[in-house]
C-alpha atoms as a PDB file:
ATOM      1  CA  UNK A   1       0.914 -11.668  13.852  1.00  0.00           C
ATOM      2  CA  UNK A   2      -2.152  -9.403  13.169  1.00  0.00           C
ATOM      3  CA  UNK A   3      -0.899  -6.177  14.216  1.00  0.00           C
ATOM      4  CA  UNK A   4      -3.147  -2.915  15.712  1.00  0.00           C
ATOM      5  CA  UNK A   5      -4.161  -0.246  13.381  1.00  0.00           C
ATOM      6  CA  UNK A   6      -2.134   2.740  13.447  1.00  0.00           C
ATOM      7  CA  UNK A   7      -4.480   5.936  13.338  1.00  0.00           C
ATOM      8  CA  UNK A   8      -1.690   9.011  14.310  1.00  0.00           C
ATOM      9  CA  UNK A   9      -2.040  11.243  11.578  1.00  0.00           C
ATOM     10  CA  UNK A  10       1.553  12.913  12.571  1.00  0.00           C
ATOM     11  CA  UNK A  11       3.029   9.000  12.238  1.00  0.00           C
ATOM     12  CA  UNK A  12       0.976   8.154   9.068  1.00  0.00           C
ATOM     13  CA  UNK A  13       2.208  11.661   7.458  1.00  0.00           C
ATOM     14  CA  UNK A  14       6.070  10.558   7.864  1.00  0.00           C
ATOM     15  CA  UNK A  15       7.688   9.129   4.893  1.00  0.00           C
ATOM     16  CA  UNK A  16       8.288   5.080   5.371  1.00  0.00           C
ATOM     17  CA  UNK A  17      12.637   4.042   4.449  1.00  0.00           C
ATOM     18  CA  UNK A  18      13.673   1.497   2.422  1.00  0.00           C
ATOM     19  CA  UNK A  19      12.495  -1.954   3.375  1.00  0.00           C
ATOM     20  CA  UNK A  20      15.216  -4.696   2.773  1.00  0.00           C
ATOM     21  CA  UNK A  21      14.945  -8.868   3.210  1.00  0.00           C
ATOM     22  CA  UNK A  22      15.373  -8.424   7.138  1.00  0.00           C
ATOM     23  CA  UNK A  23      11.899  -6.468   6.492  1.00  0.00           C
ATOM     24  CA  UNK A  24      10.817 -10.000   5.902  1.00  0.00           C
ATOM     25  CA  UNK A  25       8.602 -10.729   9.048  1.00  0.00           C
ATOM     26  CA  UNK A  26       6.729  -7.115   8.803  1.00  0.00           C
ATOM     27  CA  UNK A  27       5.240  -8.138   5.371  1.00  0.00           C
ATOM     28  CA  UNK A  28       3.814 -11.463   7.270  1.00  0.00           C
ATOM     29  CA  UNK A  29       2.352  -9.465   9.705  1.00  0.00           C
ATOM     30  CA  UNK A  30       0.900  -6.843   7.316  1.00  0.00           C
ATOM     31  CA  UNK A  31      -0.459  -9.913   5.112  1.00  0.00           C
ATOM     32  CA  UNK A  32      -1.939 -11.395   8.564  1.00  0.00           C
ATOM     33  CA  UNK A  33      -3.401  -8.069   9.640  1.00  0.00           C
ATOM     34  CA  UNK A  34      -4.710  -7.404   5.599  1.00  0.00           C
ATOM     35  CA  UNK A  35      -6.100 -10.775   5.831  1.00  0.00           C
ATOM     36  CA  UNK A  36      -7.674 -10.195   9.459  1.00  0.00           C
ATOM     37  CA  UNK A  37      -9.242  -7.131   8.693  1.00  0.00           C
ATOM     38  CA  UNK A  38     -10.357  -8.277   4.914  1.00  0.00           C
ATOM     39  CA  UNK A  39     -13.927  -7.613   5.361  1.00  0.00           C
ATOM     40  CA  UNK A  40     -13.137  -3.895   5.095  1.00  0.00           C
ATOM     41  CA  UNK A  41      -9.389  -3.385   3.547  1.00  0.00           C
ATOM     42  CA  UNK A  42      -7.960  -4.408   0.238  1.00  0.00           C
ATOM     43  CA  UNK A  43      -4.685  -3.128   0.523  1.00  0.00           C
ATOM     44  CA  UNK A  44      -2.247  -1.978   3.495  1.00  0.00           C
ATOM     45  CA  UNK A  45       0.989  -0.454   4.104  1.00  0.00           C
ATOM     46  CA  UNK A  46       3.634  -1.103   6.444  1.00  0.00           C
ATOM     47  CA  UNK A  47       3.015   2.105   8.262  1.00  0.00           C
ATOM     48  CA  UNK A  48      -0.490   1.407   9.319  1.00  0.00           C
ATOM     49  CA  UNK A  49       0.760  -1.184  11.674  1.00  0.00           C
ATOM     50  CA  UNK A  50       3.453   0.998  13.108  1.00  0.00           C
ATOM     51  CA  UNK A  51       6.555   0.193  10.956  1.00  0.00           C
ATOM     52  CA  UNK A  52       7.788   2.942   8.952  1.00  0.00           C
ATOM     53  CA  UNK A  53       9.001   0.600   5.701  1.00  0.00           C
ATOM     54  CA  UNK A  54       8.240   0.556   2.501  1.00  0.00           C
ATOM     55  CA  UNK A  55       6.274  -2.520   2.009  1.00  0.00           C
ATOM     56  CA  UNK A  56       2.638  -2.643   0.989  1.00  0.00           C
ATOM     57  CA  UNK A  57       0.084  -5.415   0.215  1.00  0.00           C
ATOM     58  CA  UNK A  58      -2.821  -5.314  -1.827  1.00  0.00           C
ATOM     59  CA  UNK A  59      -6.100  -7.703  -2.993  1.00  0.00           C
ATOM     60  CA  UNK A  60      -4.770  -8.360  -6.816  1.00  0.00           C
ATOM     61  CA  UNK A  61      -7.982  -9.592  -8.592  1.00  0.00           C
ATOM     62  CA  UNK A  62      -8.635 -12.433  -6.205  1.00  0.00           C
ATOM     63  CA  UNK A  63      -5.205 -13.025  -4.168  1.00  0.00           C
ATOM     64  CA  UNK A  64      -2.542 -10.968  -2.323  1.00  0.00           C
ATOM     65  CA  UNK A  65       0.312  -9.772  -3.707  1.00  0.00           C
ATOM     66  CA  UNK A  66       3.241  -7.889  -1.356  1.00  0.00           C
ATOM     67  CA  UNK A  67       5.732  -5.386  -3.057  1.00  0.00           C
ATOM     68  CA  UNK A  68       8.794  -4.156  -1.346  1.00  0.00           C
ATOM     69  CA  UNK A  69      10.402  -0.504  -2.436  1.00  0.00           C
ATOM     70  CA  UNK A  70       7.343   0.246  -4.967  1.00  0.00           C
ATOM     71  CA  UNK A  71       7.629   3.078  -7.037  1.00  0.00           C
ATOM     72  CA  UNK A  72       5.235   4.141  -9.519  1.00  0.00           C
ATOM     73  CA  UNK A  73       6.807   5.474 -12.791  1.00  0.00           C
ATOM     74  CA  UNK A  74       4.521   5.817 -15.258  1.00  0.00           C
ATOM     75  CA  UNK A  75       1.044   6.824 -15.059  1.00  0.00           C
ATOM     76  CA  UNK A  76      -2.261   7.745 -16.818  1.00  0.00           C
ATOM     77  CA  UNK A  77      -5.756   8.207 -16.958  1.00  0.00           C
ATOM     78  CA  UNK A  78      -6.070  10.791 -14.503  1.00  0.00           C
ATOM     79  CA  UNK A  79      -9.581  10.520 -12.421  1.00  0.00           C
ATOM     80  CA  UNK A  80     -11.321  11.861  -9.575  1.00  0.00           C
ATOM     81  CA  UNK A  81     -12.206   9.372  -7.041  1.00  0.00           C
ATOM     82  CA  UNK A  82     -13.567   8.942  -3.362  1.00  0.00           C
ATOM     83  CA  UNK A  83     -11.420   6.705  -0.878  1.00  0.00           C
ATOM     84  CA  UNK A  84     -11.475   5.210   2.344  1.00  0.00           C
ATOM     85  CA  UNK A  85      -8.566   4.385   4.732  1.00  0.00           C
ATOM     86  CA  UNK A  86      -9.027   2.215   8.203  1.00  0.00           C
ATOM     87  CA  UNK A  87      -6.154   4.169   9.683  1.00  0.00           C
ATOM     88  CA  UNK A  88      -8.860   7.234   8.846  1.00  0.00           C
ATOM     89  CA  UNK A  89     -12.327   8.601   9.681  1.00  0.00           C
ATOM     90  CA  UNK A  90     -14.841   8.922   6.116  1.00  0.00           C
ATOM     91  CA  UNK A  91     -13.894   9.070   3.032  1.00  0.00           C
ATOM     92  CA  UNK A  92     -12.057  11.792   0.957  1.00  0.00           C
ATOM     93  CA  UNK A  93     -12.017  12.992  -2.588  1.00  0.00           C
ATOM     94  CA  UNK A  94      -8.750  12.004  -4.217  1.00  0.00           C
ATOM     95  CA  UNK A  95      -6.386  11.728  -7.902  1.00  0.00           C
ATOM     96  CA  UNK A  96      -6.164   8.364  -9.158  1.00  0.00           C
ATOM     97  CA  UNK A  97      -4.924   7.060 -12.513  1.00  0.00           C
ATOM     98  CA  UNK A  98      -6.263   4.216 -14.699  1.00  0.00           C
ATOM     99  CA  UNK A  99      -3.160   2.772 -15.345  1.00  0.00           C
ATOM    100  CA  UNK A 100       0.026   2.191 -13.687  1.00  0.00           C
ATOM    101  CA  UNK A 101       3.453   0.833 -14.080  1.00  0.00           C
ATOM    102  CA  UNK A 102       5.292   0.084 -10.726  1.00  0.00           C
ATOM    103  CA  UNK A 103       8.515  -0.880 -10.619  1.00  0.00           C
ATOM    104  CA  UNK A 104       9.476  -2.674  -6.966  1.00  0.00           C
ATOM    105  CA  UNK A 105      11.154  -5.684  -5.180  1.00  0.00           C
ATOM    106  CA  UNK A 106       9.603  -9.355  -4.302  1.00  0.00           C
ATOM    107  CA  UNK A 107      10.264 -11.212  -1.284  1.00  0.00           C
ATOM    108  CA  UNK A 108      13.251 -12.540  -2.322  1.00  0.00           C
ATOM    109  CA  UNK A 109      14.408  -8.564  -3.440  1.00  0.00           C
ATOM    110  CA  UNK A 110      14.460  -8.942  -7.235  1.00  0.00           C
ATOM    111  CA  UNK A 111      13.315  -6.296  -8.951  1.00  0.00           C
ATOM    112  CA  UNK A 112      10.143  -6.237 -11.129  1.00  0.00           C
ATOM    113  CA  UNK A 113       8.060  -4.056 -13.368  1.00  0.00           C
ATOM    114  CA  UNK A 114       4.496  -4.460 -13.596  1.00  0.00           C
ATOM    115  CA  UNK A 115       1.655  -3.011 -15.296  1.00  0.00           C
ATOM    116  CA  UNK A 116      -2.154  -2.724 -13.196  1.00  0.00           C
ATOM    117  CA  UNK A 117      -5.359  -0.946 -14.367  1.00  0.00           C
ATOM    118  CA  UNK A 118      -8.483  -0.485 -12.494  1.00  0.00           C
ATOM    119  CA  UNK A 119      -9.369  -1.234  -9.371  1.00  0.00           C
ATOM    120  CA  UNK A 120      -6.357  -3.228  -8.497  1.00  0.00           C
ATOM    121  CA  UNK A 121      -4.096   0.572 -10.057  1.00  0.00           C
ATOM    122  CA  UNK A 122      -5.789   2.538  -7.483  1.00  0.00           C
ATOM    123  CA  UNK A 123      -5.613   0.545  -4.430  1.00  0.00           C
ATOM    124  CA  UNK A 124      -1.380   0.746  -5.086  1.00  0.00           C
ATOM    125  CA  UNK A 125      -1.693   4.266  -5.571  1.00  0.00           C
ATOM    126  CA  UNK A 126      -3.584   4.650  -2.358  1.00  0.00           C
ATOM    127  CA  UNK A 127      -0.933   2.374  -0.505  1.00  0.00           C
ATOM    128  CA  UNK A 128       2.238   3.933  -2.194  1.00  0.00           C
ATOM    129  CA  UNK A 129       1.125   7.203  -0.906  1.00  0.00           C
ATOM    130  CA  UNK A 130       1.190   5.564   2.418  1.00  0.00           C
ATOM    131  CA  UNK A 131       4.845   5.009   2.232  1.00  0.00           C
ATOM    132  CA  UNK A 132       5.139   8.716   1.195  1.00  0.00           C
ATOM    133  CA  UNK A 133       3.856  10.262   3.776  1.00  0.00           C
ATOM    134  CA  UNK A 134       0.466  11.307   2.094  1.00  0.00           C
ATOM    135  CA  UNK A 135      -2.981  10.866   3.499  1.00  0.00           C
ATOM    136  CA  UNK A 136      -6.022  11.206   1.273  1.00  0.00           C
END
């Protein structure tokens, strides 16, 4: 179900809890409400539809990938970069890093590590933030 943006700043600023397999049916409706709203959004987090989880789903070169629990824990590059949000109004200058390496669950809650560079490295670090409470 595409879901309503969330735009509460004092919501959006709470930290998301762990998301488990009965989280299940929130990462279809993010995916439904990434894919509705694709035009101008690569990459969502459970909060911005209301649900304080940690689940977030992102355009990864071409097709969309969801991550459960992610956790970035390794990181560098460091850059300064200027990012949108639909859940805000303008843009904002923000700390990004080239490279990534997130360690998080799948749908069926195995655990994974992954490297990402680029493009695809800062839209998780945008969404992760989500689920920490932090707005750029």
């Amino acid at each position: 179900m595409v879901r309503p943006i969330m735009k509460d700043p004092v919501f959006l600023g709470q930290k998301s809890e762990a998301a488990d397999k009965a989280d299940l049916s929130v990462a279809e409706d993010l995916l439904e409400t990434l894919t509705a709203n694709a035009e101008g959004c690569v990459g969502m987090a459970a909060n911005m539809i209301g649900v304080k989880k940690r689940i977030i789903v992102f355009d990864n070169e071409g097709s969309y990938m969801v991550m459960f629990n992610p956790e970035i824990v390794r990181c560098s590059g460091a850059y300064e970069t200027e990012e949108g949000c639909l859940s805000l109004t303008g843009t904002r200058r923000t700390k990004r890093y080239k490279s990534i390496k997130v360690k998080y669950q799948t749908s069926d809650m195995k655990e994974r590590q992954k490297t990402f560079t680029g493009w695809t490295a800062q839209i998780i670090q945008h969404e992760i933030d989500h689920c920490n409470g932090i707005l750029i």
